[in-house]
PDB file of N, CA and C in Angstrom:
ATOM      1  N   UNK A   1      32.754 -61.343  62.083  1.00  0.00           N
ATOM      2  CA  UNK A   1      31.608 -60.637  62.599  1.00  0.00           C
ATOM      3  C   UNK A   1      30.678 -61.638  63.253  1.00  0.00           C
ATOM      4  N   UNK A   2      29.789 -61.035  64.403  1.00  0.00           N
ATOM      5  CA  UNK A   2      28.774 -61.905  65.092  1.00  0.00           C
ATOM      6  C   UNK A   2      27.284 -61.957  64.226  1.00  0.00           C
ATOM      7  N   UNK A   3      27.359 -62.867  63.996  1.00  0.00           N
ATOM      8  CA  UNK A   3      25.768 -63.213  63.056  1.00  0.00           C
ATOM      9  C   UNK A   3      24.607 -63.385  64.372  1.00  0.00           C
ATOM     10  N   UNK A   4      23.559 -62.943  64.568  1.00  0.00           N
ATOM     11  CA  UNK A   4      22.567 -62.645  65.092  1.00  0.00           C
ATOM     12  C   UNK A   4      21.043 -62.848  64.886  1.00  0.00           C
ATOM     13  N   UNK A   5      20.643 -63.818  65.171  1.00  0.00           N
ATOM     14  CA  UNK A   5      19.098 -63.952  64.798  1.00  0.00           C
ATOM     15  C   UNK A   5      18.276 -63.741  66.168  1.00  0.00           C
ATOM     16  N   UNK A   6      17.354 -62.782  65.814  1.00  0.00           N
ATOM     17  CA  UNK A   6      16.565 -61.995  66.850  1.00  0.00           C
ATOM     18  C   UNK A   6      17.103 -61.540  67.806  1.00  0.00           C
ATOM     19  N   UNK A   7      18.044 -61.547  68.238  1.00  0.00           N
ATOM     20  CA  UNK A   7      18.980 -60.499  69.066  1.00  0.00           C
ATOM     21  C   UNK A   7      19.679 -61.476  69.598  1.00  0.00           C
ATOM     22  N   UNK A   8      19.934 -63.174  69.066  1.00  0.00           N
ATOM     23  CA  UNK A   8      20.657 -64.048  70.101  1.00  0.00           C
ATOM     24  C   UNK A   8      21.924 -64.286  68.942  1.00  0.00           C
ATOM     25  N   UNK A   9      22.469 -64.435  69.712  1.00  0.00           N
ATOM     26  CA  UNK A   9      24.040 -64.669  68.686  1.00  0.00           C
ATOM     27  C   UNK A   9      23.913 -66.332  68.361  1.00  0.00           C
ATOM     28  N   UNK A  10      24.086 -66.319  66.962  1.00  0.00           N
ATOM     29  CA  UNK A  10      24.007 -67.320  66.302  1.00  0.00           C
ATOM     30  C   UNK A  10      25.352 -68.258  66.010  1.00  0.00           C
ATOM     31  N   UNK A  11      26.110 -67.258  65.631  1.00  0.00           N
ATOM     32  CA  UNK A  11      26.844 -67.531  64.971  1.00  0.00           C
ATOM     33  C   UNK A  11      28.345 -66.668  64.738  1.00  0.00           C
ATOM     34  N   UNK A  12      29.195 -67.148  64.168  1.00  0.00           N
ATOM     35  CA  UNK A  12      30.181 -66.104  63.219  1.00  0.00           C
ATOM     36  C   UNK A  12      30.587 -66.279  62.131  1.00  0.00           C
ATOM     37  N   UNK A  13      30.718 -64.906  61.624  1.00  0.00           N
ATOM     38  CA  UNK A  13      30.988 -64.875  59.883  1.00  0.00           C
ATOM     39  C   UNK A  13      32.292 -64.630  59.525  1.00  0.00           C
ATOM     40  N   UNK A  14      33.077 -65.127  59.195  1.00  0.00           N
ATOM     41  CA  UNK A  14      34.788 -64.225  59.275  1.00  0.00           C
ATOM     42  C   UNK A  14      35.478 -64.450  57.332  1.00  0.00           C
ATOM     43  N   UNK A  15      35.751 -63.498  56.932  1.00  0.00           N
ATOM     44  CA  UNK A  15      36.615 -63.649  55.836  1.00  0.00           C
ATOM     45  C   UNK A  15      38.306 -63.507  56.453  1.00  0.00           C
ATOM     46  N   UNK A  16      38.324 -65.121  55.595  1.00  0.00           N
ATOM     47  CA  UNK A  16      40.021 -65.322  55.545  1.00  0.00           C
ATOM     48  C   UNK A  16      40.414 -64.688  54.982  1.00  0.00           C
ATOM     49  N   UNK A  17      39.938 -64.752  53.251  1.00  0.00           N
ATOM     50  CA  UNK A  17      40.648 -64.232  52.385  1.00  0.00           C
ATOM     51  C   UNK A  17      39.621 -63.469  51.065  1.00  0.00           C
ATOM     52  N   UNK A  18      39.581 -63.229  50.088  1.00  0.00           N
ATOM     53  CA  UNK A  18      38.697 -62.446  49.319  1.00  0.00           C
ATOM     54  C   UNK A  18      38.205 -64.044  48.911  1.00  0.00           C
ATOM     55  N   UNK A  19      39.046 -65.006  49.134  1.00  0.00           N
ATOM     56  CA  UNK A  19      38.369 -66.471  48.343  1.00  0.00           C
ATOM     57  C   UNK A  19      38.171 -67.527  49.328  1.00  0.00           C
ATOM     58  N   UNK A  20      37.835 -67.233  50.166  1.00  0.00           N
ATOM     59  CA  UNK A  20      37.817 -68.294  51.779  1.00  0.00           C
ATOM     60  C   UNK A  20      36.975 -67.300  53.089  1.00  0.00           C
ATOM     61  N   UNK A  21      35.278 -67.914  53.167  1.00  0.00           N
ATOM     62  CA  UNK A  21      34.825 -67.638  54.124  1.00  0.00           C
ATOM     63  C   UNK A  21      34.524 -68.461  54.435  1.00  0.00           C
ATOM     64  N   UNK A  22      34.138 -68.183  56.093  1.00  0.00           N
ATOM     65  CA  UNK A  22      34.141 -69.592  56.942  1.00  0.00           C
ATOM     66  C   UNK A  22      32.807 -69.083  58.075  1.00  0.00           C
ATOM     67  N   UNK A  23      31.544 -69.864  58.029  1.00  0.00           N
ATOM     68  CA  UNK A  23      30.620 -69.298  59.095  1.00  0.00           C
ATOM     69  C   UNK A  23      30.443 -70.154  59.878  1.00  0.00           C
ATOM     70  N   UNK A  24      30.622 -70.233  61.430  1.00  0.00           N
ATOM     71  CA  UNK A  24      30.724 -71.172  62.279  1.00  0.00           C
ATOM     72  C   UNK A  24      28.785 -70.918  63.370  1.00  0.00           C
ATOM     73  N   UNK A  25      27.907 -71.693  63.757  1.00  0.00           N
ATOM     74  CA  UNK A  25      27.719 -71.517  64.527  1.00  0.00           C
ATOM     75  C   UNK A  25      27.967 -71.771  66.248  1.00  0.00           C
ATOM     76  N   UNK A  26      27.924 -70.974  66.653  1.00  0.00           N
ATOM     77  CA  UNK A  26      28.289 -70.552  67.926  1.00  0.00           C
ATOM     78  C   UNK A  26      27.517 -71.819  68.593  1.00  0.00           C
ATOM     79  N   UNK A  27      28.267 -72.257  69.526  1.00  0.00           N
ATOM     80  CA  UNK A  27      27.851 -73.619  70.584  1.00  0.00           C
ATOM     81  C   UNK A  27      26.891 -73.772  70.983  1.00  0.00           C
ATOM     82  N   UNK A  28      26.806 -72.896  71.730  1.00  0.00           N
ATOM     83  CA  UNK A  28      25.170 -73.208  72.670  1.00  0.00           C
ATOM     84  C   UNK A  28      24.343 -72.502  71.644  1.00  0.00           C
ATOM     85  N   UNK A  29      24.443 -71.854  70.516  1.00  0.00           N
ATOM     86  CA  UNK A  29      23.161 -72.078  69.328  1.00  0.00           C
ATOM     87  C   UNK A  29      22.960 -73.183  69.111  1.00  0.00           C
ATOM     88  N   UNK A  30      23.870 -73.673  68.309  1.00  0.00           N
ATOM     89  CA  UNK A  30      23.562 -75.329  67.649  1.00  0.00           C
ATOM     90  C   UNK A  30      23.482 -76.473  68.805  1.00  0.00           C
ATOM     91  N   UNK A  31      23.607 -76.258  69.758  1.00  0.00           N
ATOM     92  CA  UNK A  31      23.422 -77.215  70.529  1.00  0.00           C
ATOM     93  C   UNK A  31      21.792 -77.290  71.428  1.00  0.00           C
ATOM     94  N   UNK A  32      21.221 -75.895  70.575  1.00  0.00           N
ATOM     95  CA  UNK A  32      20.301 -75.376  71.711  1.00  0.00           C
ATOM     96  C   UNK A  32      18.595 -75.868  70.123  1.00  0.00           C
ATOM     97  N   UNK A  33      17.888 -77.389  70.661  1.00  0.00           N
ATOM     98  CA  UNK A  33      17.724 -77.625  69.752  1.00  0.00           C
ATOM     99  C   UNK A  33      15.574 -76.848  69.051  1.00  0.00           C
ATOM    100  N   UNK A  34      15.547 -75.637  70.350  1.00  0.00           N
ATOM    101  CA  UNK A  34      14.747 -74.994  70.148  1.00  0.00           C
ATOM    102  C   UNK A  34      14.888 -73.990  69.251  1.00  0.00           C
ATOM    103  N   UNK A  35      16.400 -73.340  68.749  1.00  0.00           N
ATOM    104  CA  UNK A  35      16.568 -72.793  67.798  1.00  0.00           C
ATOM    105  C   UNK A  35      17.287 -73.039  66.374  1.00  0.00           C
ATOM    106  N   UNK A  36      16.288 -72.618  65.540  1.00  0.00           N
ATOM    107  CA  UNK A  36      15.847 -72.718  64.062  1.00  0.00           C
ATOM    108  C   UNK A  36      17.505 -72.668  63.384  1.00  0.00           C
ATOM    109  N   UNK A  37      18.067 -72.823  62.148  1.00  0.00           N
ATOM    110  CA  UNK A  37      19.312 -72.648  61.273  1.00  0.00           C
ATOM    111  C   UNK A  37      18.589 -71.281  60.912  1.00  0.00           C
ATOM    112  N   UNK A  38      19.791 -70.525  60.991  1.00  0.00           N
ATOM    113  CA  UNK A  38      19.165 -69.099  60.128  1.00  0.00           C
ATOM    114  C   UNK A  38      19.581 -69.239  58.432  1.00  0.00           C
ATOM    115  N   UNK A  39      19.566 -70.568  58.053  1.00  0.00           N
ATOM    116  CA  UNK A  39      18.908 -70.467  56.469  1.00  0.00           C
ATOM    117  C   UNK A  39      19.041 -71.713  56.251  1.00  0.00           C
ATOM    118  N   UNK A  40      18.211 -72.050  55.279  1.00  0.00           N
ATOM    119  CA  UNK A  40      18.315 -73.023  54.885  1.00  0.00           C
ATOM    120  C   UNK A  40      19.443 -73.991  54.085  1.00  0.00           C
ATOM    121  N   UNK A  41      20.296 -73.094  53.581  1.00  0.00           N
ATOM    122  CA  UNK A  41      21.435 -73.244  52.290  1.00  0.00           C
ATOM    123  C   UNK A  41      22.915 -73.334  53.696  1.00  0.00           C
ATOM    124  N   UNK A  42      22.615 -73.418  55.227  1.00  0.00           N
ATOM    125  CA  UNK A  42      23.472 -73.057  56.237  1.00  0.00           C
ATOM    126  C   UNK A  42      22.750 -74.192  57.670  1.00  0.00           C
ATOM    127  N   UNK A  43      21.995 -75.441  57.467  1.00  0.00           N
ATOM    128  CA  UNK A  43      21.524 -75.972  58.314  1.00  0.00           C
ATOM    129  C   UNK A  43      22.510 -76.293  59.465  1.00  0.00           C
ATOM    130  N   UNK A  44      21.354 -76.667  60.474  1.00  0.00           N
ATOM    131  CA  UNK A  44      22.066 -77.423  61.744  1.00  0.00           C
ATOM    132  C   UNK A  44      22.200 -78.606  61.931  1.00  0.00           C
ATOM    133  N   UNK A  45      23.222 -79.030  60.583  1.00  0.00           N
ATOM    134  CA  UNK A  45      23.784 -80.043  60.357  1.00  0.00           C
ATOM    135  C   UNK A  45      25.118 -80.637  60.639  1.00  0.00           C
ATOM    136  N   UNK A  46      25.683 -79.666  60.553  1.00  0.00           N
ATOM    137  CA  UNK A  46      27.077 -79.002  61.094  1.00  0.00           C
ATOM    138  C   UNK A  46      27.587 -77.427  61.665  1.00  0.00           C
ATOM    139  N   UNK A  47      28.474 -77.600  62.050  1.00  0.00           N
ATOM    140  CA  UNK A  47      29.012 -76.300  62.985  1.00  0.00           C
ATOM    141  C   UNK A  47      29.068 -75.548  62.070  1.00  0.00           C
ATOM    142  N   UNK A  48      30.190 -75.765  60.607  1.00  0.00           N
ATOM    143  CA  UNK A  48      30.922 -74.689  60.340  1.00  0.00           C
ATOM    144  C   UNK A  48      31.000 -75.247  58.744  1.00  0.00           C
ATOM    145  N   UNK A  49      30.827 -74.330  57.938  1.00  0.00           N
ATOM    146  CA  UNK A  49      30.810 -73.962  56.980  1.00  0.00           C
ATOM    147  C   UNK A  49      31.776 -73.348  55.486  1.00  0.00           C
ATOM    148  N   UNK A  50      32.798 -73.719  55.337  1.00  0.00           N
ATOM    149  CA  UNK A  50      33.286 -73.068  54.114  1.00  0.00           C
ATOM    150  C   UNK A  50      33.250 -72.558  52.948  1.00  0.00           C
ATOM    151  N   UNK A  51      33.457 -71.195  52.597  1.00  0.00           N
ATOM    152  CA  UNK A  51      32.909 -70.978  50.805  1.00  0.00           C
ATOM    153  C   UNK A  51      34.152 -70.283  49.962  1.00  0.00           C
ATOM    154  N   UNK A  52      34.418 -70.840  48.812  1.00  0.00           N
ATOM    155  CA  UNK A  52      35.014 -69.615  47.824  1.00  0.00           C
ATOM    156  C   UNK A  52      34.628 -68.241  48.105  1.00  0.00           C
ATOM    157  N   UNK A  53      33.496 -68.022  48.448  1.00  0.00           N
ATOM    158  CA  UNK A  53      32.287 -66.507  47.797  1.00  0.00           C
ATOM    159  C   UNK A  53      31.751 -66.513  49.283  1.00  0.00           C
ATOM    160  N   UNK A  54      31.476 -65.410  48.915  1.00  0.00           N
ATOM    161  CA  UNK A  54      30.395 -65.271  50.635  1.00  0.00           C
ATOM    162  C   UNK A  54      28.982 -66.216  50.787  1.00  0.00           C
ATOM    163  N   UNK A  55      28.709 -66.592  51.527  1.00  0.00           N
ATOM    164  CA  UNK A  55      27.472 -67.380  51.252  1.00  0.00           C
ATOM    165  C   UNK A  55      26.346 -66.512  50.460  1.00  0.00           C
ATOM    166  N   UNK A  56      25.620 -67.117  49.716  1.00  0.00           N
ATOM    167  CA  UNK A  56      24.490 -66.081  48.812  1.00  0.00           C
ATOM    168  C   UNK A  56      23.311 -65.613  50.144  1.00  0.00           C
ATOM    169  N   UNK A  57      23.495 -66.600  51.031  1.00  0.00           N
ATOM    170  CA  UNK A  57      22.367 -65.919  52.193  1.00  0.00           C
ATOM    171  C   UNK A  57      22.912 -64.528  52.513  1.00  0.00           C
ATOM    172  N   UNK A  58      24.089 -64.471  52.758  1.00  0.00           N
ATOM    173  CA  UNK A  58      24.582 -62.895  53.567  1.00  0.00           C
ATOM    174  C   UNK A  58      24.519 -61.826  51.956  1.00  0.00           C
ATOM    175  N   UNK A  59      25.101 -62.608  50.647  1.00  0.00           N
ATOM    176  CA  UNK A  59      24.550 -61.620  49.964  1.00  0.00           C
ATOM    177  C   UNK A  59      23.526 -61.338  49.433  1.00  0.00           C
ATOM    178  N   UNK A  60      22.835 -61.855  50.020  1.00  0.00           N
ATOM    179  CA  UNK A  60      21.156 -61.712  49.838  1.00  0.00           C
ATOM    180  C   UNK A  60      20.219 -60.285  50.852  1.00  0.00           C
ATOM    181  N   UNK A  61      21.426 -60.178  51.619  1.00  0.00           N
ATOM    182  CA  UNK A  61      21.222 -58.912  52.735  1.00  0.00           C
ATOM    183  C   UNK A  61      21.530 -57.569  51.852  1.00  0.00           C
ATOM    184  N   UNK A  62      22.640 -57.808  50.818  1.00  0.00           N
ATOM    185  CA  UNK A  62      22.733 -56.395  50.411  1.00  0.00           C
ATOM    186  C   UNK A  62      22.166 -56.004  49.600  1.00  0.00           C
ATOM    187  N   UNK A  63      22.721 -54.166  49.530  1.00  0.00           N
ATOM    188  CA  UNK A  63      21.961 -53.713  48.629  1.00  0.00           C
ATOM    189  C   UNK A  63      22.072 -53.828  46.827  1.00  0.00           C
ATOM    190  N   UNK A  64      21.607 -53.541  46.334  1.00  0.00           N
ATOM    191  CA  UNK A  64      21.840 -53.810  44.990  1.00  0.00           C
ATOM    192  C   UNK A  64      21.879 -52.205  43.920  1.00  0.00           C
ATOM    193  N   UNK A  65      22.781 -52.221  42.877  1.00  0.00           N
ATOM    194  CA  UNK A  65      22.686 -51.703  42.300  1.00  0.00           C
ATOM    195  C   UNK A  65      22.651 -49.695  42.571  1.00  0.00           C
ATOM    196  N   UNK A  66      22.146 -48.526  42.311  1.00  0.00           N
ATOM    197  CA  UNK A  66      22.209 -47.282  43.258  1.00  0.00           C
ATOM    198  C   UNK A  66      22.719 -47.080  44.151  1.00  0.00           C
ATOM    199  N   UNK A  67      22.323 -47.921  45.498  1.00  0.00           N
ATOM    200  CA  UNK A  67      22.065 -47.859  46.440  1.00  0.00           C
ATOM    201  C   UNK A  67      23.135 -48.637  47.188  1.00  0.00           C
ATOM    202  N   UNK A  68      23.719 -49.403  46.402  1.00  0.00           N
ATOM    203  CA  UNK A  68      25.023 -49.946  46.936  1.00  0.00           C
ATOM    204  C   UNK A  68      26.132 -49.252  46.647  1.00  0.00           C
ATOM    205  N   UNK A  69      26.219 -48.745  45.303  1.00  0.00           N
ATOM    206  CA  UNK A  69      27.050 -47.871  44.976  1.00  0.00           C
ATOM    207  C   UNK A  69      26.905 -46.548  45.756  1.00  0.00           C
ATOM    208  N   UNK A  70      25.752 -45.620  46.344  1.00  0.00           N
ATOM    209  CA  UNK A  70      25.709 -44.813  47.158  1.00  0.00           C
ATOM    210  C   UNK A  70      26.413 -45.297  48.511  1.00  0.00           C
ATOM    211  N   UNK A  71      26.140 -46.583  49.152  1.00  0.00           N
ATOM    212  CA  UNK A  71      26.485 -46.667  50.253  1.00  0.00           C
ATOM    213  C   UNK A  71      28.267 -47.163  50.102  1.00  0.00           C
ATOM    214  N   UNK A  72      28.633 -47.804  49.538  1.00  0.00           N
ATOM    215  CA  UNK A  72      30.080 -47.874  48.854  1.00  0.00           C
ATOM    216  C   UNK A  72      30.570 -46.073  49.109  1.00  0.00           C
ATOM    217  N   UNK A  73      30.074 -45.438  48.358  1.00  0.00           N
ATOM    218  CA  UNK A  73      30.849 -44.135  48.905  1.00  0.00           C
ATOM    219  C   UNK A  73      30.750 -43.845  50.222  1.00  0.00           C
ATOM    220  N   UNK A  74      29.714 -44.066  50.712  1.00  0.00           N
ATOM    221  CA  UNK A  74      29.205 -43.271  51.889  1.00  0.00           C
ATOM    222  C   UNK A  74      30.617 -43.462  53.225  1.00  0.00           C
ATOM    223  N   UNK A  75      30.572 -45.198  52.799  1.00  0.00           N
ATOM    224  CA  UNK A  75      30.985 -46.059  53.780  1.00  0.00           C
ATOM    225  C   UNK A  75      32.677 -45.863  53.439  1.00  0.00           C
ATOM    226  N   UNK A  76      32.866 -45.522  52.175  1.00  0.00           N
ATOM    227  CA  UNK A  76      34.443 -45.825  51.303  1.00  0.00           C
ATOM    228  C   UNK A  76      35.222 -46.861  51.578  1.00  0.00           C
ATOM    229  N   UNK A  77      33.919 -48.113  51.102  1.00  0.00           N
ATOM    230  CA  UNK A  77      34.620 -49.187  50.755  1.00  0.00           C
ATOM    231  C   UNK A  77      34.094 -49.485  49.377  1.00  0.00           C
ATOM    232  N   UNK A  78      34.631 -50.468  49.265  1.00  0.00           N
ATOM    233  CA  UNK A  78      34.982 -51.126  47.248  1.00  0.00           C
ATOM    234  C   UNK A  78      33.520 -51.722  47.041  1.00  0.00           C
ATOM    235  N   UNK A  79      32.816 -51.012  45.822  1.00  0.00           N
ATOM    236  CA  UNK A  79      31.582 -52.143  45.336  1.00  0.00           C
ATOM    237  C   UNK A  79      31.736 -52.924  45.389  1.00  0.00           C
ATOM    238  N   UNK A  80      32.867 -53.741  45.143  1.00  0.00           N
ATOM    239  CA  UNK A  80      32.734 -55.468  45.179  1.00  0.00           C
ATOM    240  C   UNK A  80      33.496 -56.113  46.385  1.00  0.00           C
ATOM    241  N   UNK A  81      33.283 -55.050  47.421  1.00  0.00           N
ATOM    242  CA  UNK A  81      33.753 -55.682  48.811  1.00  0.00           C
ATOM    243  C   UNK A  81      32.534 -56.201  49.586  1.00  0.00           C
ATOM    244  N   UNK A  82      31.629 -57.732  49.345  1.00  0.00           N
ATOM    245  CA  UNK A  82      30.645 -57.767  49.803  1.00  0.00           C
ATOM    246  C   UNK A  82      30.688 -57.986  51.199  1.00  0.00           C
ATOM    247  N   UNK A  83      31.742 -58.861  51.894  1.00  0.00           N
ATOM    248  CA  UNK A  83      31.728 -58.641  53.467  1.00  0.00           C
ATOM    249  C   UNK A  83      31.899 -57.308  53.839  1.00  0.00           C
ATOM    250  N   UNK A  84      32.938 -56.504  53.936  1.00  0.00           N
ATOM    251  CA  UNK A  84      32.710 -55.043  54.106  1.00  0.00           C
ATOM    252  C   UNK A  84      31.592 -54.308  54.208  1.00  0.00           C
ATOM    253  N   UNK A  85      30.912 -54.656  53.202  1.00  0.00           N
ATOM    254  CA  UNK A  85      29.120 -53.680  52.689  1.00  0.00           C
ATOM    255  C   UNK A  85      28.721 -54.338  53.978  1.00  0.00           C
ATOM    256  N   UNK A  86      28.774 -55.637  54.067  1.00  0.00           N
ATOM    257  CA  UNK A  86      28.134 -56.188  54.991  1.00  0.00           C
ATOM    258  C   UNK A  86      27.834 -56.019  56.307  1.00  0.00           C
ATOM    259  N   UNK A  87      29.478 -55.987  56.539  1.00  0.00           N
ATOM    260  CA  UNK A  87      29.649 -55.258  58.082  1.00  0.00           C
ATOM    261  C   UNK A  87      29.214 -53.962  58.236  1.00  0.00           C
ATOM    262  N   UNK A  88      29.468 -53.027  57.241  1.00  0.00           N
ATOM    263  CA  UNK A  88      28.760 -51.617  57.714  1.00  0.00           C
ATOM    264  C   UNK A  88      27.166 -51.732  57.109  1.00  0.00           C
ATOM    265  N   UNK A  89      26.742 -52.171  56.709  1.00  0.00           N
ATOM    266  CA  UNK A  89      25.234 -52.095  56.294  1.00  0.00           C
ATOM    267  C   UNK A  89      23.968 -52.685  57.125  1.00  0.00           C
ATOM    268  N   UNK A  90      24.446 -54.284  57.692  1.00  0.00           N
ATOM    269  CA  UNK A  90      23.886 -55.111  58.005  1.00  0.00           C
ATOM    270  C   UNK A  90      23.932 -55.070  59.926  1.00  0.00           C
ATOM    271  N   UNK A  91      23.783 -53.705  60.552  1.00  0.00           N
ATOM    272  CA  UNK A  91      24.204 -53.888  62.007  1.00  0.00           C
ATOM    273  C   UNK A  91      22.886 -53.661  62.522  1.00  0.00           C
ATOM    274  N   UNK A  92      22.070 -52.875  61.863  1.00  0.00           N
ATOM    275  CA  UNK A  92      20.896 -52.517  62.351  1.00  0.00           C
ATOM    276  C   UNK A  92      19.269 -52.752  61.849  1.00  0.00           C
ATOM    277  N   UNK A  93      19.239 -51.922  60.434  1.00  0.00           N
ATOM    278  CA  UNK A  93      18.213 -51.797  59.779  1.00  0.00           C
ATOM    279  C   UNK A  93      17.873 -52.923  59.173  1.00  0.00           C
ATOM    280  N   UNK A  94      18.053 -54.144  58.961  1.00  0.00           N
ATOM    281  CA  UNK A  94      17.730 -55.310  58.273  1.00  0.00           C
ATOM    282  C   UNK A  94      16.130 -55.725  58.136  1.00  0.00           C
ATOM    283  N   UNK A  95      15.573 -56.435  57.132  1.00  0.00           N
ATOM    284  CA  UNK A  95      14.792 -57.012  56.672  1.00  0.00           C
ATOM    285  C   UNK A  95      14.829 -58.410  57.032  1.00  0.00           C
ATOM    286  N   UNK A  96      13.940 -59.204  58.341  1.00  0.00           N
ATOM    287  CA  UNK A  96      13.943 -60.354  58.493  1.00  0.00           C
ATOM    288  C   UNK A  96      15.118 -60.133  59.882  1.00  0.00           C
ATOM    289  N   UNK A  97      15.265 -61.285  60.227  1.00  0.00           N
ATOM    290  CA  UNK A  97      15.560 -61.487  61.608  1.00  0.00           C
ATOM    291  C   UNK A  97      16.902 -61.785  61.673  1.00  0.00           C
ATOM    292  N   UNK A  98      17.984 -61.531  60.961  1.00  0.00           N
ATOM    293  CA  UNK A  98      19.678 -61.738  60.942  1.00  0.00           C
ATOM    294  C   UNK A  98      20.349 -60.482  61.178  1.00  0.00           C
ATOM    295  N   UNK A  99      20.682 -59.741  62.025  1.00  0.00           N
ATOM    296  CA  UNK A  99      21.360 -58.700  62.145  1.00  0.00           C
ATOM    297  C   UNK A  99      23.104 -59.273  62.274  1.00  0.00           C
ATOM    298  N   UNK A 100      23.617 -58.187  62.082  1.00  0.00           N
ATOM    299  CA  UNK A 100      25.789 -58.810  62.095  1.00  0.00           C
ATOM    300  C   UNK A 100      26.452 -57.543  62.770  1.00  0.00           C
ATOM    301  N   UNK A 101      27.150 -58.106  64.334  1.00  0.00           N
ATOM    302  CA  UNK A 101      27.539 -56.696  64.697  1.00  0.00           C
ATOM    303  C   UNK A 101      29.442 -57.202  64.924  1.00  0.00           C
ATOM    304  N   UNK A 102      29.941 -56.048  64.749  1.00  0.00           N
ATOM    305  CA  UNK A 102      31.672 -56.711  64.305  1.00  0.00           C
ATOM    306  C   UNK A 102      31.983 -57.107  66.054  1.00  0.00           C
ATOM    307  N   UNK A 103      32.870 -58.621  66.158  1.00  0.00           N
ATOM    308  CA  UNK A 103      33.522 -58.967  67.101  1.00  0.00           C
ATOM    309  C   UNK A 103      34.135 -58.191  67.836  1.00  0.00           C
ATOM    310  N   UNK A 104      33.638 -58.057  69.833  1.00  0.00           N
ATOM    311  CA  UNK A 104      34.216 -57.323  70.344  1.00  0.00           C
ATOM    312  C   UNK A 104      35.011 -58.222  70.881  1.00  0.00           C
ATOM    313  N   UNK A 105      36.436 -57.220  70.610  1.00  0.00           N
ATOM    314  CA  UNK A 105      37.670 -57.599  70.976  1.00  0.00           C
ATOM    315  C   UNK A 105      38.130 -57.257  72.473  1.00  0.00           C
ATOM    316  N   UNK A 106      38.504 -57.695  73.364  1.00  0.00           N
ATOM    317  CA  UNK A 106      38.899 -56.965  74.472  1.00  0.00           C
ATOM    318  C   UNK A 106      39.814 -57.522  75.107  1.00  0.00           C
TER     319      UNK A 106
END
């Protein structure tokens, strides 16, 4: 998925595997040295990033508890699919300046 801060593409988020994510930022972000790391725990120190777990910044976007479990049905994906929640939750309505819209393929 395309990671997004204030409407400029930052970055990408991609799960390999349920135990291997990888967030790269995008070139002319990190190269562009007027714009900020969209977190701190993810600086512009390097490009790209590896985790067991999703980074706690992206699960810091979801919802918790009710309301995840409501949207888990809504969406009919798995409570403990946190990239999934992610991709359908995180395209629009967000809190703070990171929106994630899925890679167009063409």
């Amino acid at each position: 998925m395309e990671i997004y801060r204030n409407g400029t593409l930052a970055g990408t988020l991609t799960e390999e595997n349920r135990q291997h994510f990888v967030f790269s930022y995008d070139l002319n972000y990190f190269n562009d040295s007027s714009k900020p790391a969209i977190s701190l725990t993810l600086p512009k120190t390097q490009m790209e990033f590896n985790g067991k777990f999703l980074f706690p910044f992206f699960c810091n976007m979801l919802s918790e508890g009710t309301n995840r479990k409501l949207q888990s049905i809504q969406w009919r994906i798995d409570e403990d699919d946190d990239f999934g929640l992610l991709m359908a939750t995180a395209q629009y309505d967000t809190i703070g300046a990171i929106t994630v819209k899925p890679i167009d393929v063409k």
